[in-house]
C-alpha atoms as a PDB file:
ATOM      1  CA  UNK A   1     102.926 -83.234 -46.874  1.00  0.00           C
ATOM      2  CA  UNK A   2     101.780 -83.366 -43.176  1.00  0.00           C
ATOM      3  CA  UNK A   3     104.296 -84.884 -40.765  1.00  0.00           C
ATOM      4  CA  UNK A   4     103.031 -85.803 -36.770  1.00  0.00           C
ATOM      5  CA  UNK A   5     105.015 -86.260 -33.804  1.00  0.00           C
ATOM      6  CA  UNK A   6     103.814 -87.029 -30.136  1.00  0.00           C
ATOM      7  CA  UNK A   7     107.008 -85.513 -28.834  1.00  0.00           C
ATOM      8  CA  UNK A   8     110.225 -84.427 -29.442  1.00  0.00           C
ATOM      9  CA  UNK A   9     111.324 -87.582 -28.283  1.00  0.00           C
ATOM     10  CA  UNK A  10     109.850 -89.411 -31.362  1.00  0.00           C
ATOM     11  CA  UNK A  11     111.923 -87.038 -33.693  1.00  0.00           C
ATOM     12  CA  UNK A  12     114.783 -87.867 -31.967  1.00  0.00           C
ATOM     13  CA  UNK A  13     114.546 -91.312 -32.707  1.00  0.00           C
ATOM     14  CA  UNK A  14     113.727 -91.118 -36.446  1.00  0.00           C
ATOM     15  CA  UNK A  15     116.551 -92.522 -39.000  1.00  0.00           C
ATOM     16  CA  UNK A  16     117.271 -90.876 -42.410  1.00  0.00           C
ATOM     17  CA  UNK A  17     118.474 -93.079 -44.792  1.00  0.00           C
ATOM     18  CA  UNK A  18     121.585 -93.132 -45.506  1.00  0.00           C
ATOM     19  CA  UNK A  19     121.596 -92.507 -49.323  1.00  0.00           C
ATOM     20  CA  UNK A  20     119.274 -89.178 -48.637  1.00  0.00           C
ATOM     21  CA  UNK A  21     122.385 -87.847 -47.086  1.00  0.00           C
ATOM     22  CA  UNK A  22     125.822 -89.568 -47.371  1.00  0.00           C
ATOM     23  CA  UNK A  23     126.258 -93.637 -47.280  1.00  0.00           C
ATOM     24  CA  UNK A  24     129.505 -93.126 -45.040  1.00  0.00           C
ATOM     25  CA  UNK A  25     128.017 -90.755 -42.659  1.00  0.00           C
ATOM     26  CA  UNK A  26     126.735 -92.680 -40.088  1.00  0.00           C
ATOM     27  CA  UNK A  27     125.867 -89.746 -38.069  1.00  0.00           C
ATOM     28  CA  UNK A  28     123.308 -88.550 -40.750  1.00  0.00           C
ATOM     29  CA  UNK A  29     121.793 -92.700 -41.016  1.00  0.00           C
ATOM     30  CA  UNK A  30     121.284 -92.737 -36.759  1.00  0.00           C
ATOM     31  CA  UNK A  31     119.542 -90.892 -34.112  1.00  0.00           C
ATOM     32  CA  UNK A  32     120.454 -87.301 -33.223  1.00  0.00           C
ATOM     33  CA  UNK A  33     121.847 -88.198 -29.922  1.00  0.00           C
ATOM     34  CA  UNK A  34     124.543 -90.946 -28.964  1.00  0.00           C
ATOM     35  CA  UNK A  35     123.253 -93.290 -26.616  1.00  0.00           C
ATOM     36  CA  UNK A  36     125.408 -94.910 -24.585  1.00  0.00           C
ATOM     37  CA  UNK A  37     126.801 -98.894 -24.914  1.00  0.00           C
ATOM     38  CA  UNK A  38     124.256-101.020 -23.624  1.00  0.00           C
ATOM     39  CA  UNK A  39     121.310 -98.859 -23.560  1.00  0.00           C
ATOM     40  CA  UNK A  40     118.216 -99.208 -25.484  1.00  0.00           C
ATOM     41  CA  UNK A  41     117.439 -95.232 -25.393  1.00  0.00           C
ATOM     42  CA  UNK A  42     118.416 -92.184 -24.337  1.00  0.00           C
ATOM     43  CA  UNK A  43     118.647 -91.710 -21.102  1.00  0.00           C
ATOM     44  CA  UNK A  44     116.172 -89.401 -19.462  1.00  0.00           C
ATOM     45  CA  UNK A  45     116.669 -87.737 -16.050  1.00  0.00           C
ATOM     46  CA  UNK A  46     114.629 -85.822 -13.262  1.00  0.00           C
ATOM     47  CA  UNK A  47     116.014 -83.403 -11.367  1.00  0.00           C
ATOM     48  CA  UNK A  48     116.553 -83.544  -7.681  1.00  0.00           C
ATOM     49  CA  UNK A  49     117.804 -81.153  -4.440  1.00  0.00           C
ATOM     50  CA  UNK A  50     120.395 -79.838  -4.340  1.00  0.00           C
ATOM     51  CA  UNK A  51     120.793 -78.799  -8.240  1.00  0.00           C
ATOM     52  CA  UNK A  52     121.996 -75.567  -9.129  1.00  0.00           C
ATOM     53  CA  UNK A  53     122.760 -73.489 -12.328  1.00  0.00           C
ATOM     54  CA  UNK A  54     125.896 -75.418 -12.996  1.00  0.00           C
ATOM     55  CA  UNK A  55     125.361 -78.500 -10.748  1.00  0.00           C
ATOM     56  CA  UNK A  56     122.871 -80.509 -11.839  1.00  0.00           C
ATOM     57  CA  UNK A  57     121.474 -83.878  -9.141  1.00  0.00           C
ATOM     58  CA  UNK A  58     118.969 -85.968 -10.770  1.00  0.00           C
ATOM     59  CA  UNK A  59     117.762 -89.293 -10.800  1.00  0.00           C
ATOM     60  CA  UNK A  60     117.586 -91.374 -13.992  1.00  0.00           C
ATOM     61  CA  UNK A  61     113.945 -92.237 -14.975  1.00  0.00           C
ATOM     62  CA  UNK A  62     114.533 -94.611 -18.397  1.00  0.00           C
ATOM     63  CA  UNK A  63     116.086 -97.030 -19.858  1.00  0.00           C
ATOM     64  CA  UNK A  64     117.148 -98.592 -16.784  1.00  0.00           C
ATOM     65  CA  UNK A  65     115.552 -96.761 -13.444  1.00  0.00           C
ATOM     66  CA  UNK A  66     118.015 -95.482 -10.406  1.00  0.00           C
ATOM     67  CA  UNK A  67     120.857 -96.051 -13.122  1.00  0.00           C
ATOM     68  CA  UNK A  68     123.926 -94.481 -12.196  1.00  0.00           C
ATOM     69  CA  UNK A  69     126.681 -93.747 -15.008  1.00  0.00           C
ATOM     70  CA  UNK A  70     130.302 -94.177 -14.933  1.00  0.00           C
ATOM     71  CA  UNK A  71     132.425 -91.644 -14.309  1.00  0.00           C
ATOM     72  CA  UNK A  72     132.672 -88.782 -17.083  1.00  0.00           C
ATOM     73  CA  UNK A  73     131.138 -91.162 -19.372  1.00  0.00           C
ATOM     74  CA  UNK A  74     128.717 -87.931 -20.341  1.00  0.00           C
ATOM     75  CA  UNK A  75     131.652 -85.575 -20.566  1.00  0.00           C
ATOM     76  CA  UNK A  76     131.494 -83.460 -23.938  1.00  0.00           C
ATOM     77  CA  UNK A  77     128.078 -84.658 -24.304  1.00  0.00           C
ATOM     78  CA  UNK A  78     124.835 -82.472 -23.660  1.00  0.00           C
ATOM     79  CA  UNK A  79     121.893 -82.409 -21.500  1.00  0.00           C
ATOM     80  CA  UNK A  80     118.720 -81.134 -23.006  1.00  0.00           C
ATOM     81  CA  UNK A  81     115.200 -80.481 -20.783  1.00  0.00           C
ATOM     82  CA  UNK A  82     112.122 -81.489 -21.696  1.00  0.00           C
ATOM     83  CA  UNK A  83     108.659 -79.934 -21.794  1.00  0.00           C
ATOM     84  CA  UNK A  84     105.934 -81.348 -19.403  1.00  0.00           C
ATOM     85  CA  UNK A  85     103.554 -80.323 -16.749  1.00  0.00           C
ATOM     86  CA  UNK A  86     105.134 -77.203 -14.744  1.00  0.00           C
ATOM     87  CA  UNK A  87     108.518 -77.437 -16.511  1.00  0.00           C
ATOM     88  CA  UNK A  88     109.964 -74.041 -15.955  1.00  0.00           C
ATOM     89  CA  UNK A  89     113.642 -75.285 -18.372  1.00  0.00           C
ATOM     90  CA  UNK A  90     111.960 -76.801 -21.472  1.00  0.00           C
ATOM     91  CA  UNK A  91     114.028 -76.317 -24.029  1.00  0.00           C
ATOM     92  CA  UNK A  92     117.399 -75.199 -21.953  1.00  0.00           C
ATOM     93  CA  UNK A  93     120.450 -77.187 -22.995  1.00  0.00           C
ATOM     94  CA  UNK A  94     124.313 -76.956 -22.250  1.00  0.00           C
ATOM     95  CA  UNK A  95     127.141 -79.109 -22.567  1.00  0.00           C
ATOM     96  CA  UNK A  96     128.447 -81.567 -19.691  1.00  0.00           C
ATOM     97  CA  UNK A  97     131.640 -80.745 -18.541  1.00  0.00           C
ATOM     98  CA  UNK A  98     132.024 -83.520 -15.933  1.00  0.00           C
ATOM     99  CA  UNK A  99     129.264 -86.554 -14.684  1.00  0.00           C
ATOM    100  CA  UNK A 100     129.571 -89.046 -11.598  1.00  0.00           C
ATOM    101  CA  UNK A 101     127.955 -90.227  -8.582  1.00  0.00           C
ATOM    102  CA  UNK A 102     126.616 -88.326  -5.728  1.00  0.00           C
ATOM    103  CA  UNK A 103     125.699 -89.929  -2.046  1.00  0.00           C
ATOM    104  CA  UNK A 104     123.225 -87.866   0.230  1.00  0.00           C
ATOM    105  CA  UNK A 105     122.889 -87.853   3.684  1.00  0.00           C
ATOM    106  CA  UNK A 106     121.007 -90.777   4.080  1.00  0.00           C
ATOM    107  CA  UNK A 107     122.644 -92.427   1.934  1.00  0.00           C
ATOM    108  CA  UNK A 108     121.698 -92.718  -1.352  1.00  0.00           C
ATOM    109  CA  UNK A 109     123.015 -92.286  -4.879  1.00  0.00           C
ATOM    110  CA  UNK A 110     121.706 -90.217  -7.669  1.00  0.00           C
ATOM    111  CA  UNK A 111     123.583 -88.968 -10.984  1.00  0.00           C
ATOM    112  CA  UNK A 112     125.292 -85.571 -10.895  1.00  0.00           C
ATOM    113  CA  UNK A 113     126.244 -83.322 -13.628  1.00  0.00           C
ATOM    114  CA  UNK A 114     128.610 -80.254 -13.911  1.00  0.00           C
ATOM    115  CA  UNK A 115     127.381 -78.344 -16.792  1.00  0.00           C
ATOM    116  CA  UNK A 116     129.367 -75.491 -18.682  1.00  0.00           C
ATOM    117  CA  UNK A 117     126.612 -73.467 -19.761  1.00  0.00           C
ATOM    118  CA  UNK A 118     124.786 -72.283 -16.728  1.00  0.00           C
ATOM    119  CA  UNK A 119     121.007 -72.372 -16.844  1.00  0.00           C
ATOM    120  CA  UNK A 120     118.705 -69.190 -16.705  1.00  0.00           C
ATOM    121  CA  UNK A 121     117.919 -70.708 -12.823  1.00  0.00           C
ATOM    122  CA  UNK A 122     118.194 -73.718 -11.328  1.00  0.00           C
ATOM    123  CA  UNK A 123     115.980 -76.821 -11.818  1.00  0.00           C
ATOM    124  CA  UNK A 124     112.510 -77.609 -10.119  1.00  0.00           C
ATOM    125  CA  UNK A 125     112.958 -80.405  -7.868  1.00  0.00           C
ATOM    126  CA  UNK A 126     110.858 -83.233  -9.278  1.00  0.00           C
ATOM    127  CA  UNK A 127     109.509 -81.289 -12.319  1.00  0.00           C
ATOM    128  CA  UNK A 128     112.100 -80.582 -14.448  1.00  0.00           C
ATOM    129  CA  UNK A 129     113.665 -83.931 -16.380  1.00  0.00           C
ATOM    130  CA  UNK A 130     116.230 -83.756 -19.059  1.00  0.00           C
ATOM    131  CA  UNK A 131     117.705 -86.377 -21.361  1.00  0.00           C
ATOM    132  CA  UNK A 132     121.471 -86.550 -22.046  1.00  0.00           C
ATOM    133  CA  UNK A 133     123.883 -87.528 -25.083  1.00  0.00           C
ATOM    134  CA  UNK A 134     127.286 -88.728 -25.478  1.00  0.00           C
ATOM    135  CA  UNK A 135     129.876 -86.730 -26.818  1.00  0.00           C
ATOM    136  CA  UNK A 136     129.671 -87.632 -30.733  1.00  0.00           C
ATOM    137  CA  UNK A 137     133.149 -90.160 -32.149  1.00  0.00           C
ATOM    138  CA  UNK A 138     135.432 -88.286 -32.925  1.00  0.00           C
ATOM    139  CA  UNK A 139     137.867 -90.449 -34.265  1.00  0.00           C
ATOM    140  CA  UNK A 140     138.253 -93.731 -36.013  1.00  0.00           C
ATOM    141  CA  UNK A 141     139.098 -95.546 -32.747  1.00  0.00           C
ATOM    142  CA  UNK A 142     135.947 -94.095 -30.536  1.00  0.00           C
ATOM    143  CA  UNK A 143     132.994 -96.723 -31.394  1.00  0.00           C
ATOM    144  CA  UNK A 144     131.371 -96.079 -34.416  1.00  0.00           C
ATOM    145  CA  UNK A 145     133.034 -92.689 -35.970  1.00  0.00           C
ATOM    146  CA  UNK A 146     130.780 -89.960 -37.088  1.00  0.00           C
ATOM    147  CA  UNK A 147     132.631 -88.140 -39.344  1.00  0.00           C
ATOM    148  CA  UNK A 148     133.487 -88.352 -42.876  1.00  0.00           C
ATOM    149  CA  UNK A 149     136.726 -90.554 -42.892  1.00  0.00           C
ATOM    150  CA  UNK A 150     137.616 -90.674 -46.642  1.00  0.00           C
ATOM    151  CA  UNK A 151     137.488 -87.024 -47.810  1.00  0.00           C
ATOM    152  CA  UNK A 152     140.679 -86.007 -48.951  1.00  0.00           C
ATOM    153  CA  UNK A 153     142.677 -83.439 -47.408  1.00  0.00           C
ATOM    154  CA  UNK A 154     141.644 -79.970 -49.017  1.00  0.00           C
ATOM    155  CA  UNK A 155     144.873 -79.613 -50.229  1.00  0.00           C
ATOM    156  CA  UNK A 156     145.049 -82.413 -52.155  1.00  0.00           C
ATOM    157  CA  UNK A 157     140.978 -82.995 -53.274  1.00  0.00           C
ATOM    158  CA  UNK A 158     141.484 -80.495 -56.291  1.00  0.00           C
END
């Protein structure tokens, strides 16, 4: 069996049936990233001046261009960097502790991140993108939960 992929983006966005794994995991049935309420994809990001290890400034490329995300609506999530022409972060990844807005001097908005992980060194301006997830459900009252909501206590399963 031969499987091809363009990119790790096309992975990404593969579905597994939901029999193959569990019919009330949704989790295991949808994408490996949680995209967030209104947005066709995930959302991918390049990175901008003046990003650091742990403070990451970047301007969002897809689904919507120049998008800026509520407050924190990232938080628990995770940031991921992509591979591409004089990447120097491909594969880098940490979790987002905190995301916003952030207005330069002339002006202008652009995402901002605070990560927890810090990164090997900061970001290329320009060169290095990323794409981001929401935090996974948790819960039966976040969205659609990703979890396993009728296995028994292990106490009481036997």
């Amino acid at each position: 069996m031969i499987f091809n992929s363009k990119s790790y983006l096309d992975v990404l966005k593969q579905k597994i049936p939901s029999a193959v794994v569990e019919v009330t995991n949704t989790l295991a049935s949808t994408a490996a990233v949680t995209v967030p309420a209104g947005d066709a994809s995930i959302p991918i990001f390049s990175c901008i001046r003046p990003s650091t290890q742990t403070y990451i400034v970047a301007d969002c490329l897809s689904p919507v261009a120049g998008k800026i995300y509520s407050g924190d609506e990232f938080e628990g999530g995770y940031m991921v960097f992509l591979s591409g022409d004089g990447a120097t972060l491909a594969g880098a990844w940490s979790a987002i502790g905190q995301n916003g807005a952030w207005t330069d001097g002339d002006g202008n908005r652009h995402s901002e991140f605070v990560i927890y992980q810090p990164l090997p060194w900061p970001p290329t301006p320009g060169v290095d993108t990323f794409y981001v997830s929401k935090s996974a459900p948790v819960n039966l009252d976040d969205e659609s939960y990703y979890g396993f909501p009728w296995v028994p206590d292990p106490t009481q399963a036997v």
